[in-house]
Protein backbone atom coordinates (compact mmCIF):
# COMPACT_ATOMS: atom_id res chain seq x y z
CA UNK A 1 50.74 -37.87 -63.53
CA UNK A 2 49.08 -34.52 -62.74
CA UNK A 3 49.26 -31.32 -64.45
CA UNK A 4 49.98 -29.47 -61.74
CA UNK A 5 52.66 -31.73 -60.42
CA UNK A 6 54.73 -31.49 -63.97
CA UNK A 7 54.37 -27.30 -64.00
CA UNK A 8 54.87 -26.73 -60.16
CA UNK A 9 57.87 -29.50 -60.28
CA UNK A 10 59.27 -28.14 -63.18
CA UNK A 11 59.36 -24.40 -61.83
CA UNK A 12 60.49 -25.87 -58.70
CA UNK A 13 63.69 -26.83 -60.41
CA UNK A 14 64.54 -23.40 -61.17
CA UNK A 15 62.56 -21.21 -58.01
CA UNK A 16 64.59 -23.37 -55.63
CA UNK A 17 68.56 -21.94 -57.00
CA UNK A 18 70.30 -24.77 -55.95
CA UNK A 19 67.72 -26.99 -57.94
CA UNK A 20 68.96 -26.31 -61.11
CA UNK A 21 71.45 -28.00 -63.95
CA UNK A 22 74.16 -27.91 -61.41
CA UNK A 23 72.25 -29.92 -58.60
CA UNK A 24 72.76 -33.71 -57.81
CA UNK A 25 69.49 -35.44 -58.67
CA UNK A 26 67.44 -36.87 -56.11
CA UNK A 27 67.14 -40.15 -56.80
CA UNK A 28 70.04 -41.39 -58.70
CA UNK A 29 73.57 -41.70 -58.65
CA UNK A 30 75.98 -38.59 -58.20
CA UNK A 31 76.02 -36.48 -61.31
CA UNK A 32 79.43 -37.52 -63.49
CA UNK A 33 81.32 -34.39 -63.34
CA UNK A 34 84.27 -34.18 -65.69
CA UNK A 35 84.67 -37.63 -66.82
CA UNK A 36 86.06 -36.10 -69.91
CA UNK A 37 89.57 -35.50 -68.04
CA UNK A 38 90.13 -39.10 -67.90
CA UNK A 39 88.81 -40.21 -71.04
CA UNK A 40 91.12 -40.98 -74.22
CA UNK A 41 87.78 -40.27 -76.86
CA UNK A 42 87.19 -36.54 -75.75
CA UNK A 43 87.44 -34.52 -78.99
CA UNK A 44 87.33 -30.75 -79.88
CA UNK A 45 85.79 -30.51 -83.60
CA UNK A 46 84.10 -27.52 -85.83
CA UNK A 47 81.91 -27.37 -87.97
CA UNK A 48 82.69 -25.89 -91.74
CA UNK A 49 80.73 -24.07 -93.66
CA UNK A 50 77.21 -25.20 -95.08
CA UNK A 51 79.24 -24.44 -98.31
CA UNK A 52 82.46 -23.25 -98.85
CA UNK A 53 82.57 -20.52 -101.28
CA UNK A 54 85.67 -18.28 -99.54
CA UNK A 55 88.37 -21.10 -100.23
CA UNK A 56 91.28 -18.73 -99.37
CA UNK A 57 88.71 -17.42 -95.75
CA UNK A 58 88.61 -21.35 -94.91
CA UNK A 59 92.08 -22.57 -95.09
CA UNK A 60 93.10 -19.41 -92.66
CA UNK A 61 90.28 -20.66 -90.09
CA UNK A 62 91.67 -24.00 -90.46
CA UNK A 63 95.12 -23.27 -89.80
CA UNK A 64 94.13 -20.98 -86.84
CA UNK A 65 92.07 -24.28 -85.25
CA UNK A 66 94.61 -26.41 -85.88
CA UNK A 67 97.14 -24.52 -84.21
CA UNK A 68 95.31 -24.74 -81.18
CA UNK A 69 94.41 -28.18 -81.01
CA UNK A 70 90.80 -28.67 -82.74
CA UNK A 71 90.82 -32.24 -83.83
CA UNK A 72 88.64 -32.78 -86.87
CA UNK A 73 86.48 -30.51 -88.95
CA UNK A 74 82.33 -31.51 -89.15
CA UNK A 75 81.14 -31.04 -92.87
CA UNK A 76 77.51 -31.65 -94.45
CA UNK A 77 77.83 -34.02 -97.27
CA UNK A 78 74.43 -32.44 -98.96
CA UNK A 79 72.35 -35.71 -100.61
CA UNK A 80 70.91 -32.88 -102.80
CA UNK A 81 74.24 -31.70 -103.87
CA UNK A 82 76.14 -34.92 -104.78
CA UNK A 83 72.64 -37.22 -106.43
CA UNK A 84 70.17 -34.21 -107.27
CA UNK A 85 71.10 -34.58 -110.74
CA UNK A 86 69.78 -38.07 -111.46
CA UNK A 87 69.14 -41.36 -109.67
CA UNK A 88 72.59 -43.11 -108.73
CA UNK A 89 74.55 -40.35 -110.62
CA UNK A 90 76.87 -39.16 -108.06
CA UNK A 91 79.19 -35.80 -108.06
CA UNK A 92 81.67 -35.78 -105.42
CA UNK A 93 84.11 -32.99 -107.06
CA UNK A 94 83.31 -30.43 -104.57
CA UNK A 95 83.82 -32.78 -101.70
CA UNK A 96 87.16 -34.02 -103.08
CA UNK A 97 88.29 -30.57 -102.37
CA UNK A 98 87.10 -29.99 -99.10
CA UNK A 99 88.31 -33.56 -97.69
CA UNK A 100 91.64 -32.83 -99.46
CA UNK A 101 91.95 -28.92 -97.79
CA UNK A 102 91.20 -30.25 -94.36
CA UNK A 103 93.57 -32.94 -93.79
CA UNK A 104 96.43 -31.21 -95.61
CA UNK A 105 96.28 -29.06 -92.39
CA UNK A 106 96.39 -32.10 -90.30
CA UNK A 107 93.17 -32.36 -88.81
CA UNK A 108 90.49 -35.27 -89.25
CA UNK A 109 86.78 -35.59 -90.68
CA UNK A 110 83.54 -35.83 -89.93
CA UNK A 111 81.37 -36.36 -92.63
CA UNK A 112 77.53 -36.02 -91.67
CA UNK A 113 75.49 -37.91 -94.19
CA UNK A 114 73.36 -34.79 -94.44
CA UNK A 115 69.68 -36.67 -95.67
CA UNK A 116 67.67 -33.23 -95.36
CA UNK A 117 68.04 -29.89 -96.62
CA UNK A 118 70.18 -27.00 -96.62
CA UNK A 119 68.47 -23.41 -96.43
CA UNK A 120 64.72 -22.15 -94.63
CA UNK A 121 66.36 -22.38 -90.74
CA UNK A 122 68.48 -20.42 -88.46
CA UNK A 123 71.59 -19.79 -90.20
CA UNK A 124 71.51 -21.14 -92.86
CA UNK A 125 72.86 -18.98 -95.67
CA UNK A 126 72.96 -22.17 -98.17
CA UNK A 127 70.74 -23.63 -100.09
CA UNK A 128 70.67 -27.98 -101.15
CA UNK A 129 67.23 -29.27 -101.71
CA UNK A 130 66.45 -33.15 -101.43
CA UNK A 131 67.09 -34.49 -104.84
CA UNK A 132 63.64 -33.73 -106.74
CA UNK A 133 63.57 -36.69 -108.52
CA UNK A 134 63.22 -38.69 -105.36
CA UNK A 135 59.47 -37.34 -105.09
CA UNK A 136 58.55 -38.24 -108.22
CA UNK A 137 60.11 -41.73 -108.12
CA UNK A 138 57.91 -43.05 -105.40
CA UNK A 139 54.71 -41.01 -106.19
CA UNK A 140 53.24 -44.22 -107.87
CA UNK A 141 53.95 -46.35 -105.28
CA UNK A 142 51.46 -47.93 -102.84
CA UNK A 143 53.16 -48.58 -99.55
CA UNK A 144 50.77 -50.45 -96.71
CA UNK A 145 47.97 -50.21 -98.07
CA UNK A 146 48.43 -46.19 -99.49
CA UNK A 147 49.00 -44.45 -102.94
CA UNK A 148 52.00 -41.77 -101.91
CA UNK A 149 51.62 -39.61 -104.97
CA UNK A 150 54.14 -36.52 -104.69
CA UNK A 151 54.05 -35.93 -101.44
CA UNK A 152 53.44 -38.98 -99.97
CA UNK A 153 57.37 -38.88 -98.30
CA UNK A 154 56.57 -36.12 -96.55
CA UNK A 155 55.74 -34.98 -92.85
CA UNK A 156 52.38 -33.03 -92.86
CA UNK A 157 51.50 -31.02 -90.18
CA UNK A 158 48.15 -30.64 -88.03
CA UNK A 159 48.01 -27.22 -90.43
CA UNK A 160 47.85 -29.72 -93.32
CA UNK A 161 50.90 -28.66 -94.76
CA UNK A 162 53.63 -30.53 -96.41
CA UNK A 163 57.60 -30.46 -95.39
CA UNK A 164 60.25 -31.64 -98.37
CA UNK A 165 62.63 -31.08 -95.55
CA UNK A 166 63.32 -34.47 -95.02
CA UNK A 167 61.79 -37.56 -95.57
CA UNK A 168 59.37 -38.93 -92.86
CA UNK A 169 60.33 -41.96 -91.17
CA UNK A 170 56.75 -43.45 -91.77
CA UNK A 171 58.01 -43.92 -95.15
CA UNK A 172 61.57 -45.95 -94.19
CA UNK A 173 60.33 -48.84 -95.53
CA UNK A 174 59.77 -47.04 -98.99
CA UNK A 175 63.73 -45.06 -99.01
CA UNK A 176 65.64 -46.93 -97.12
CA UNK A 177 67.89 -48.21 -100.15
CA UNK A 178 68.25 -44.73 -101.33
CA UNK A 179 70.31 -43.82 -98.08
CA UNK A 180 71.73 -47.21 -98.49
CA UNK A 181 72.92 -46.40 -102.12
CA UNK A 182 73.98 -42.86 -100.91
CA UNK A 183 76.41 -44.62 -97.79
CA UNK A 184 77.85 -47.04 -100.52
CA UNK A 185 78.85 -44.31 -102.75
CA UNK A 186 80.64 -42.57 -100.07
CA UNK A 187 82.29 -45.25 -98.73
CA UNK A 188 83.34 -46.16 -102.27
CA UNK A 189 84.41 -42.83 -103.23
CA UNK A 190 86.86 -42.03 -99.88
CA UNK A 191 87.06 -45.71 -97.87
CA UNK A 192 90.95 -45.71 -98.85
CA UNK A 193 91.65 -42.53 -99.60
CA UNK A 194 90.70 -41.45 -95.63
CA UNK A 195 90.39 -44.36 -94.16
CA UNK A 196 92.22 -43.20 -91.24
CA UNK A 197 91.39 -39.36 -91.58
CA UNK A 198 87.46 -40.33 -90.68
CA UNK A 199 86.89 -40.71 -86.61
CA UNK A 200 82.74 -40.25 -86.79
CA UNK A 201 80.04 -40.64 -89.58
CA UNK A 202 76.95 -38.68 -87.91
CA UNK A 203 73.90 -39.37 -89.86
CA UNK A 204 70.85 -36.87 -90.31
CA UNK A 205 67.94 -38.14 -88.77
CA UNK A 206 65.37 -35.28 -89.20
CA UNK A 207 65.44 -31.71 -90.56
CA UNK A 208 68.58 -29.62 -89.86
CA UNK A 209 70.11 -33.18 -89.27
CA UNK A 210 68.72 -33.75 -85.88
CA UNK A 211 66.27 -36.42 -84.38
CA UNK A 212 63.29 -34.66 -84.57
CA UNK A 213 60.15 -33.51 -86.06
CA UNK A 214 59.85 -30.78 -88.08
CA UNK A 215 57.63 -28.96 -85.52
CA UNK A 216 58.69 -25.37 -86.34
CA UNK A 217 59.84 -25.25 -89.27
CA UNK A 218 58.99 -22.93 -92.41
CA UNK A 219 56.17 -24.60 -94.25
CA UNK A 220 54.33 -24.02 -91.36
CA UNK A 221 53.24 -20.97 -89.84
CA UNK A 222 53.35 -19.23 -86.43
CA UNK A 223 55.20 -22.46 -85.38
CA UNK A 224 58.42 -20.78 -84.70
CA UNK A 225 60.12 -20.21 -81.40
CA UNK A 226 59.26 -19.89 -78.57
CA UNK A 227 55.67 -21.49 -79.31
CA UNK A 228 54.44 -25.07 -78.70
CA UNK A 229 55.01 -25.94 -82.55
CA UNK A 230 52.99 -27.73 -84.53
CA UNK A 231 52.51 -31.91 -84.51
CA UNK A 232 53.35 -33.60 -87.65
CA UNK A 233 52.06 -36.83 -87.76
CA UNK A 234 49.08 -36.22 -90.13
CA UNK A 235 50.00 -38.12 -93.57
CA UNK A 236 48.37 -41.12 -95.12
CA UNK A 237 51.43 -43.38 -94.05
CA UNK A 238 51.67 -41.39 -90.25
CA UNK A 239 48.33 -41.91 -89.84
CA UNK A 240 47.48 -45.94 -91.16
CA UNK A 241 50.84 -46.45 -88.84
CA UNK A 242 49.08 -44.98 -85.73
CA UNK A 243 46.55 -47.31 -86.25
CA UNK A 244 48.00 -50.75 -86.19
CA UNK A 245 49.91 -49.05 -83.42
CA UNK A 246 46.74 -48.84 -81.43
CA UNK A 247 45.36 -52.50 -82.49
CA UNK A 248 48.23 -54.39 -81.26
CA UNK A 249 48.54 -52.64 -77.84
CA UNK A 250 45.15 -52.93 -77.18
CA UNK A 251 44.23 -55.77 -79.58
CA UNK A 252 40.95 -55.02 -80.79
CA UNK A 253 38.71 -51.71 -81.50
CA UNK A 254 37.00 -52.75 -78.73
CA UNK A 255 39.89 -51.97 -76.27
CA UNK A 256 40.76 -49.18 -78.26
CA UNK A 257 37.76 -47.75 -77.14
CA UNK A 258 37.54 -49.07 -73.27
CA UNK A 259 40.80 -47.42 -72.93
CA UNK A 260 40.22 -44.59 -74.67
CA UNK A 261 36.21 -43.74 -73.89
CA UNK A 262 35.75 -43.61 -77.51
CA UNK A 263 33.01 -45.31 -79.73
CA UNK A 264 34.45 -45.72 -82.85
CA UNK A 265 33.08 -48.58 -85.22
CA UNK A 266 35.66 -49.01 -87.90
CA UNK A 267 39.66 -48.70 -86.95
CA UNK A 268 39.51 -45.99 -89.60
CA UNK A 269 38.44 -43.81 -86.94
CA UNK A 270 41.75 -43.78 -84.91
CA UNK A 271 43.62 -40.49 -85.75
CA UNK A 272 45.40 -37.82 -84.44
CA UNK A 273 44.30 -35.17 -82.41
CA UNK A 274 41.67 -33.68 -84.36
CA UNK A 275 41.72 -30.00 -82.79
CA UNK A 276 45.21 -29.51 -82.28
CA UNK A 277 44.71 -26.48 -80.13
CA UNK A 278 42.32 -28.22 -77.76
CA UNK A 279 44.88 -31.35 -77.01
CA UNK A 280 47.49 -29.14 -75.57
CA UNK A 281 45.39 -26.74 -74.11
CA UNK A 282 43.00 -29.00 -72.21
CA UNK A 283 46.43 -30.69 -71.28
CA UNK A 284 45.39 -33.96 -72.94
CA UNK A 285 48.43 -34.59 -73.89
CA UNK A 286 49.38 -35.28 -70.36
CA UNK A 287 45.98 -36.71 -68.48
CA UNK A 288 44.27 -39.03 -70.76
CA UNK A 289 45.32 -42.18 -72.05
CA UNK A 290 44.46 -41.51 -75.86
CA UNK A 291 47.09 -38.23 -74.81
CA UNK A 292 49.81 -39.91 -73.48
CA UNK A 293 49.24 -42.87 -76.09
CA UNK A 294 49.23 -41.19 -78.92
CA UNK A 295 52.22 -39.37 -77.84
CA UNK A 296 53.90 -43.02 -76.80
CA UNK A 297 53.73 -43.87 -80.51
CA UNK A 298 54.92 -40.38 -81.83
CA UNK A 299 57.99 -40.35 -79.81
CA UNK A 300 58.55 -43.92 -80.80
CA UNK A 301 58.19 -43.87 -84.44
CA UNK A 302 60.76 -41.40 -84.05
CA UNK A 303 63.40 -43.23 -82.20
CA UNK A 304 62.44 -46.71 -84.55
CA UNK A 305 63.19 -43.97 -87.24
CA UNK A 306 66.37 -43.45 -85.70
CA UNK A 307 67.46 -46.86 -85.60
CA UNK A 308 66.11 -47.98 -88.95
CA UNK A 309 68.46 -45.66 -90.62
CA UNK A 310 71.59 -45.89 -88.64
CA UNK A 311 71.32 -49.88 -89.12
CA UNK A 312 71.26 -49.02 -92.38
CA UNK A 313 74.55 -46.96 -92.37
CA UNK A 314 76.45 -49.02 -89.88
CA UNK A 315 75.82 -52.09 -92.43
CA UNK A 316 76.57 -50.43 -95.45
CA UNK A 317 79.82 -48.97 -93.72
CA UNK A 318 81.13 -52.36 -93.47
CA UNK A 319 84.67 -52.63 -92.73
CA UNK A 320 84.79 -48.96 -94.16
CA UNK A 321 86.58 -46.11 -92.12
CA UNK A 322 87.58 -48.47 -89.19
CA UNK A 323 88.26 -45.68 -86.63
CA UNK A 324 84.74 -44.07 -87.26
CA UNK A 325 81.85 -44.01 -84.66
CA UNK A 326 78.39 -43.16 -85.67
CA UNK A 327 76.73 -40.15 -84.27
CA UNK A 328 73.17 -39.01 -84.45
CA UNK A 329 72.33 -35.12 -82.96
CA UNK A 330 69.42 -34.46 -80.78
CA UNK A 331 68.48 -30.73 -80.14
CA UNK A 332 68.30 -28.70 -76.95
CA UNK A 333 64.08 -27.46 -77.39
CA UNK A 334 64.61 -25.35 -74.75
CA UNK A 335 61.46 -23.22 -75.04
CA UNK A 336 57.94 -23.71 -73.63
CA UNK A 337 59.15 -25.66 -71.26
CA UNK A 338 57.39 -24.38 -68.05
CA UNK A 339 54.69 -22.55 -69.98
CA UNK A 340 51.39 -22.84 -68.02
CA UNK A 341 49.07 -23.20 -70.28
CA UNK A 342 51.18 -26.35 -72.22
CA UNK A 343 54.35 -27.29 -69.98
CA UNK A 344 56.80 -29.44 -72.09
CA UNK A 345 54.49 -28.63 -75.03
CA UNK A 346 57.53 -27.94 -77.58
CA UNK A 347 59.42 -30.83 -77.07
CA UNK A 348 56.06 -33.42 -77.79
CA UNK A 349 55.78 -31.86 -80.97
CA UNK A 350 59.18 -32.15 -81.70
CA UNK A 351 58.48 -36.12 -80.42
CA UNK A 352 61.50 -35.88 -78.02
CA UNK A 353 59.82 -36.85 -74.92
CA UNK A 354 57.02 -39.19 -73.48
CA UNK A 355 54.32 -38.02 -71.40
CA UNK A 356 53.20 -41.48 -70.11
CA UNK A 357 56.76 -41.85 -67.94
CA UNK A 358 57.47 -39.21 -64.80
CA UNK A 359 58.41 -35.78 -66.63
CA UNK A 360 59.84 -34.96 -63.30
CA UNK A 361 62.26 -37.71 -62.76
CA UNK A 362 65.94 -38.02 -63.36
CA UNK A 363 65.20 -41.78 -63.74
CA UNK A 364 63.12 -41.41 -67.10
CA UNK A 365 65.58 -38.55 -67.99
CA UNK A 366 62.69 -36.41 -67.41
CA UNK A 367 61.15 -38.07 -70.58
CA UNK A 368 64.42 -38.49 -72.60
CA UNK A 369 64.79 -41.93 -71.96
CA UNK A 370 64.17 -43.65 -75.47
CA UNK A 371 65.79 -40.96 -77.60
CA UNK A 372 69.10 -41.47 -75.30
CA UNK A 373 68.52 -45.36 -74.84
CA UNK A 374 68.77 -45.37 -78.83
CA UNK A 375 72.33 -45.67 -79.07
CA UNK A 376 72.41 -48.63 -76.67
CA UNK A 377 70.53 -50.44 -78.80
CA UNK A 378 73.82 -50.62 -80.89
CA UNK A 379 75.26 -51.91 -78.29
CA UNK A 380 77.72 -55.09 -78.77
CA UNK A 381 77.94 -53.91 -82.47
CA UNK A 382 80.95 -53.23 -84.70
CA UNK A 383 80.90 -49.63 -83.82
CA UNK A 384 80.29 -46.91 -80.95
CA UNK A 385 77.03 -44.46 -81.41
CA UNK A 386 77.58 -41.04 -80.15
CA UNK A 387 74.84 -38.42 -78.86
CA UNK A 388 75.62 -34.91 -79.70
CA UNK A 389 73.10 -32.77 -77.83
CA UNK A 390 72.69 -29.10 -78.67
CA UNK A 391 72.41 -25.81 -76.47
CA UNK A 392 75.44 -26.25 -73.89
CA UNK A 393 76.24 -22.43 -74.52
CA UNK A 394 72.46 -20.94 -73.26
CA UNK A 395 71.53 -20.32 -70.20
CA UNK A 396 67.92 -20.53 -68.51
CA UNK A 397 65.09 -17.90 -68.80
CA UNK A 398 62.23 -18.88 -67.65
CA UNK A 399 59.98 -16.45 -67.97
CA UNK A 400 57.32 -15.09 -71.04
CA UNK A 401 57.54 -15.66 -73.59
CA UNK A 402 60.52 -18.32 -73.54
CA UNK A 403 59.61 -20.02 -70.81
CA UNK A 404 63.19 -21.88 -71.15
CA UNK A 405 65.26 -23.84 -69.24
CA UNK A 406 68.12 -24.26 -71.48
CA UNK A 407 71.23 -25.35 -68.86
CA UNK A 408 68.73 -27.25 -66.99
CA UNK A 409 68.04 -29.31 -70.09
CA UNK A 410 71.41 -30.00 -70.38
CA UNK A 411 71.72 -31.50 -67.19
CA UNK A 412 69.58 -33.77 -67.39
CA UNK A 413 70.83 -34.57 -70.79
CA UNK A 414 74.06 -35.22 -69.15
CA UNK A 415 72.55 -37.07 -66.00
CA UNK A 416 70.40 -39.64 -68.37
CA UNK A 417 73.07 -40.42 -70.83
CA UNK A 418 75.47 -41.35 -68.03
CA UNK A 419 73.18 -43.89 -66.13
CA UNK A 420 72.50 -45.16 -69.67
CA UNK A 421 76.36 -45.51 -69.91
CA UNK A 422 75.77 -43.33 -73.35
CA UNK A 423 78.73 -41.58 -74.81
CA UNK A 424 77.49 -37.97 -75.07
CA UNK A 425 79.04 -34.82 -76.84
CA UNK A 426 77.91 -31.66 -76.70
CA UNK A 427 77.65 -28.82 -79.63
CA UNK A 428 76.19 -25.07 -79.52
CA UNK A 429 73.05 -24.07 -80.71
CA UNK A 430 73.78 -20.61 -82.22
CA UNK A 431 76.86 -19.31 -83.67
CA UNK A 432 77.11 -16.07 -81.10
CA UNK A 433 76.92 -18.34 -78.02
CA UNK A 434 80.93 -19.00 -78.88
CA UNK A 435 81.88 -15.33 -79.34
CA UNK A 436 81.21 -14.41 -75.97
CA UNK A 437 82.47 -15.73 -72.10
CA UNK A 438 79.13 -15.80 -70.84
CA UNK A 439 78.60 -18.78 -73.59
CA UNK A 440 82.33 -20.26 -72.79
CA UNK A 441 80.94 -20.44 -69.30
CA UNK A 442 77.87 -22.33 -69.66
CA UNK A 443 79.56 -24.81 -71.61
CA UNK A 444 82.69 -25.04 -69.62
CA UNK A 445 80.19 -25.73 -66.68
CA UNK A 446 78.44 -28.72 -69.19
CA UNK A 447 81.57 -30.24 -68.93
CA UNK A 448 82.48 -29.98 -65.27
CA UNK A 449 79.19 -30.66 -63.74
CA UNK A 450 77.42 -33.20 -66.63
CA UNK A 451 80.11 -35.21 -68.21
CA UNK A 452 79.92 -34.40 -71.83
CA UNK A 453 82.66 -36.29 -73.67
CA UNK A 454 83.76 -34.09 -76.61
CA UNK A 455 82.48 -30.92 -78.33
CA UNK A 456 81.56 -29.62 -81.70
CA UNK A 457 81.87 -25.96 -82.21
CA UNK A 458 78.99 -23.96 -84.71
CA UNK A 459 80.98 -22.79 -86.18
CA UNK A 460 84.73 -22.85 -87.59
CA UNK A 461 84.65 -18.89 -88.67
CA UNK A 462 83.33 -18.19 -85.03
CA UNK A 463 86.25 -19.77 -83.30
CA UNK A 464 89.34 -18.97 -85.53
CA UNK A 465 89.93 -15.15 -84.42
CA UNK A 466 88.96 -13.39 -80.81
CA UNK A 467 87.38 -14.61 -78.17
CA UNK A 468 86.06 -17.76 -79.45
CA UNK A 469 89.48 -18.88 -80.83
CA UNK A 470 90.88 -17.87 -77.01
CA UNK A 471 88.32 -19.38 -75.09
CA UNK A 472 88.33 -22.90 -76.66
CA UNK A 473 91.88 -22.88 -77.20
CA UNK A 474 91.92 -22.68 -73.09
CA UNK A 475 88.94 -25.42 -73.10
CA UNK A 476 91.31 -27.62 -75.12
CA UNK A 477 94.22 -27.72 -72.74
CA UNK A 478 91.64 -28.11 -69.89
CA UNK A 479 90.27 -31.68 -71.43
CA UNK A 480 93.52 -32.39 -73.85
CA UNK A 481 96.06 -31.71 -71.48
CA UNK A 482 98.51 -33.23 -74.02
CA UNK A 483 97.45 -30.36 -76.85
């Protein structure tokens, strides 16, 4: 794969008009249109509050949505908020209420076992930090080989910077019984008392509970939209993993290095990119083999990440809230995407796509396949895994600085996940896109041309009153004809 062919193909997409989200791909099957109509598991949710404070505010949005046919309500069940007080001491008074509020107005619930924090991205205007006692409870441990001390859980970035965001998936191995513990409490606290009223159980994954990096996040800066972001695979644990990546798909330093024209003399050597800056803009990230390796393994840890932890939840589940499916979020990184100097450059960071497959082909989802192909790895299992991808409401703009193509990403979103017979949902990214009919459109046109099987509306307060309440009251009816 060339540099020029990924740009110039990529800006192809969007030059030629008819190349965009809504055209049929070239070498596939004919896009799935509007499956949705025919399928019994389409659902129309919102999201609540990060918090509800306004209890009186919240049951009047409720009773507007369910008026109009919403289905169930989304709600982050904050780790920080129900353990932060002490190891294995749970408080689930607030979310007593909230569980108790929504179904007295006849609508269902779906929890999102919210493993990162509340507060530092866009829109948040609540605050739940992981509990802090988790950092100190590990920061004696030596895991493979390495002393964590207190941050030794967390992502750190190429700046060198730490994220207490969420905890880094090199380090599964090390928490994996806390989320355990967390599910069992849950399950223990509301498995009768809803075990009907629950119809998903999305799982956090990453930071703002999607399966990511946190590439552009706060701890680091000038990483923000729309710029290529910042890799985050430079802690102890990230980096000893990377190695005995490397050794057993080459199978000695020696092949390390005939693959990679290196010389190094002790495995010790292998590590991320050194100069950040000079990997993306030399494009080695797409036209050398230690480039598209390392990124291989980054993207990978990140969907073996994925899976660790909703094995962990499916099992603990049990026989738990029957109905439920599990759900996992992946985010619409939209920007960057045909910038010049570092096409695709945002989404590598973010460890969403692979740069060793065809970024230009509908058959590797335009490097999307793994992060999609996760939830058929559950296949056969005692419960259906959802997608929900983000940014159905945005349209593209590709030009400087954004560089986006927002509606063509969700095309091929919606392309991939149907030849991987994935179900897929769809959610907006920001709040506004829902108060206005230019983002009604662009989703109403996810769900006609791409397939999506259900959405999630951010959120409830922007679709109770005006034209967000109108406009998805009308989507309803369109995909629930019953409503």
């Amino acid at each position: 794969m060339k540099r020029a062919t990924v740009t110039l193909a990529v800006l192809g997409l969007v030059l030629a008009g008819a190349g965009t989200a809504q055209a049929a791909p070239p070498d596939g099957p004919v896009p799935p249109g509007p499956v949705a109509l025919d399928d019994p598991e389409f659902t129309a949710n919102v999201m609540a509050p990060l918090h509800v404070t306004d209890w009186a505010d919240f049951e009047a949005d409720l009773d507007s949505v369910a008026g109009y046919g919403v289905d169930a309500v989304s709600v982050d069940v904050w780790w920080g908020d129900v353990e932060g007080r002490a190891d294995n001491r749970f408080d689930w008074s607030y979310y007593d209420r909230v569980f108790d509020v929504i179904t007295s107005h006849g609508l269902d619930i779906v929890p999102i076992l919210s493993f990162h924090q509340a507060g530092g991205n866009v829109g948040d205007e609540y605050t739940s930090l992981l509990p802090s006692w988790l950092w100190q409870k590990y920061a004696e441990v030596t895991y493979r080989g390495v002393e964590l001390g207190p941050t030794g859980l967390q992502h750190r970035s190429e700046q060198g910077n730490y994220s207490a965001e969420s905890v880094q998936g090199w380090a599964d191995g090390v928490v994996m019984d806390e989320y355990r513990d967390f599910t069992r409490a849950f399950a223990q606290q509301y498995g009768d008392t809803y075990a009907d009223d629950v119809i998903e159980v999305n799982v956090s994954l990453g930071p703002s509970g999607e399966l990511r990096y946190p590439s552009y996040n706060q701890h680091d800066q000038g990483t923000g939209y729309p710029t290529r972001g910042a890799l985050q695979s430079y802690s102890p644990l990230a980096v000893r993993d990377l190695q005995q990546w490397a050794l057993r798909r080459y199978g000695s330093l020696e092949a390390v290095n005939a693959a990679w024209g290196t010389a190094y003399t002790s495995v010790d050597q292998i590590c991320p990119p050194q100069d950040a800056d000079a990997f993306f803009a030399g494009l080695d990230y797409l036209d050398t083999q230690y480039g598209r390796d390392f990124v291989d393994w980054y993207n990978g840890s990140l969907v073996d990440h994925g899976e660790r932890v909703l094995r962990t939840v499916v099992r603990t589940l049990g026989e738990d809230f029957p109905e439920a499916d599990i759900g996992y979020k992946v985010p619409g990184i939209h920007w960057s995407m045909t910038n010049p100097a570092h096409p695709r450059a945002a989404e590598v960071t973010t460890g969403l796509v692979q740069t060793s497959v065809d970024l230009d082909s509908w058959a590797t989802g335009h490097g999307y396949q793994r992060i999609i192909e996760l939830a058929d790895r559950f296949d056969g299992g005692p419960r259906e895994v959802v997608v929900h991808f983000t940014a159905l409401e945005m349209d593209d703009q590709d030009a400087p600085p954004a560089y986006s193509l927002a509606q063509t990403l969700v095309g091929w979103i919606g392309d991939y996940a149907f030849r991987a017979g994935v179900e897929l949902k769809g959610e907006n990214a920001l709040a506004g896109g829902v108060r206005s009919d230019e983002g009604w459109d662009d989703i109403e046109e996810a769900f006609e041309q791409w397939g999506y099987l259900g959405l999630t509306v951010l959120r409830i307060g922007d679709v109770s009153s005006g034209t967000g309440a109108d406009r998805y009251a009308r989507f309803i009816k369109t995909y629930s004809p019953d409503v």
